[in-house]
Protein backbone atom coordinates (compact mmCIF):
# COMPACT_ATOMS: atom_id res chain seq x y z
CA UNK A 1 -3.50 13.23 -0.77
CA UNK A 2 -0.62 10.91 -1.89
CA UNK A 3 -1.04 7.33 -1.16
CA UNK A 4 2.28 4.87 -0.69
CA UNK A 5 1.95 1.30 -1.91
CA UNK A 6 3.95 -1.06 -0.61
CA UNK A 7 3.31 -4.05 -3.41
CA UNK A 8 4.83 -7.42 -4.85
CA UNK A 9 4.54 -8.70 -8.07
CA UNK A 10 1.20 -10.76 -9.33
CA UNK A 11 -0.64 -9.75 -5.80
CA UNK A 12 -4.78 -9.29 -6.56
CA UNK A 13 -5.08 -7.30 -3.18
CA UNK A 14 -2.28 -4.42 -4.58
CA UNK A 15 -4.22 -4.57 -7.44
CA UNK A 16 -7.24 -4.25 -6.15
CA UNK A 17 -5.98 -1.63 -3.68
CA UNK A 18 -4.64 0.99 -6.21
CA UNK A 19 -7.92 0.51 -8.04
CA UNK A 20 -9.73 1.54 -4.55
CA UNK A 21 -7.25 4.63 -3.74
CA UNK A 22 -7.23 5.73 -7.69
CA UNK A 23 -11.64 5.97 -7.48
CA UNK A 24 -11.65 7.67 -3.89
CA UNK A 25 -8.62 10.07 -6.35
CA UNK A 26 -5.62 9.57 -4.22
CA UNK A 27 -2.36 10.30 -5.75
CA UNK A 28 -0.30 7.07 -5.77
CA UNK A 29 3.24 6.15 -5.51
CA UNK A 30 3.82 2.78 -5.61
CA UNK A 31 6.68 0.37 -4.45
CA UNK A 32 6.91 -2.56 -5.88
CA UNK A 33 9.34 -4.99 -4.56
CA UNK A 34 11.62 -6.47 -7.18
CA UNK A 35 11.16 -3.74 -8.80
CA UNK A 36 13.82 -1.01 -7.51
CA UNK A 37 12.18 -1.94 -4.23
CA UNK A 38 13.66 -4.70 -1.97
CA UNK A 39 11.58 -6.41 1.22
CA UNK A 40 14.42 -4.90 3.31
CA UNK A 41 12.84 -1.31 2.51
CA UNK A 42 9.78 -2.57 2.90
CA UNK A 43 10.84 -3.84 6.84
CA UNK A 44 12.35 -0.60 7.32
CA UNK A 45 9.08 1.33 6.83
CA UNK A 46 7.12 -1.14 7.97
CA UNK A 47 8.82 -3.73 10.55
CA UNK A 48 6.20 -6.09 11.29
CA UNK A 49 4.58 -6.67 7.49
CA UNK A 50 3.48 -9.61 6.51
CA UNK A 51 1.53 -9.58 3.64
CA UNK A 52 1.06 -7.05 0.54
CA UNK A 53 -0.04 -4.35 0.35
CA UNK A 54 1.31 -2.57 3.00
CA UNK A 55 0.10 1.05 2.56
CA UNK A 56 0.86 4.90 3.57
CA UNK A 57 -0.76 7.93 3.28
CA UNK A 58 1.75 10.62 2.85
CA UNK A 59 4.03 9.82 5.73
CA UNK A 60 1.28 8.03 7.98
CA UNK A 61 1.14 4.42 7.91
CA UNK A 62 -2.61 2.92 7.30
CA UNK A 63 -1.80 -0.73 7.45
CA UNK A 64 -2.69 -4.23 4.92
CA UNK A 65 -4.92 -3.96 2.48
CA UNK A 66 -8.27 -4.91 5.05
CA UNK A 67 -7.22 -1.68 7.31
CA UNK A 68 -7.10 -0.14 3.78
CA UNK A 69 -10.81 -1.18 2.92
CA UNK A 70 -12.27 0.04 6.65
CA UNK A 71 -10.64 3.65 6.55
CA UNK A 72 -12.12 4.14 3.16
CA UNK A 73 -15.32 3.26 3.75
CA UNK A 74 -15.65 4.92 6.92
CA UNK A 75 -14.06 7.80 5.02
């Protein structure tokens, strides 16, 4: 399964997050704004985000980076 990342620059949680979805063997894509990524892509996938990471897999959106840490351990 392909995971989106949604990420910014010097964030622990994105970090932390592709570390999490690269040992459970997701393929990841990631989107870091700044970085050929602006926060005005980022509101168009995701309207009401607030915080980094914001985070898909495939096309389905998962949520912040604590939504992230309940799927995969109930997973």
């Amino acid at each position: 399964m392909k995971a989106i990342i949604w990420s910014k620059p010097d964030c622990p949680n994105c970090v932390t997050a592709r570390k999490m979805l690269e040992a459970k063997g997701y393929e990841i894509e990631e989107r870091k704004i700044g970085f050929g990524w602006n926060l005005e892509q980022l509101f168009e996938a995701v309207p009401n985000a607030r915080s980094a990471p914001q985070i898909f897999f495939d096309d389905k959106y998962i949520g912040d980076f604590n939504t992230l840490k309940k799927v995969l351990n109930e997973g």
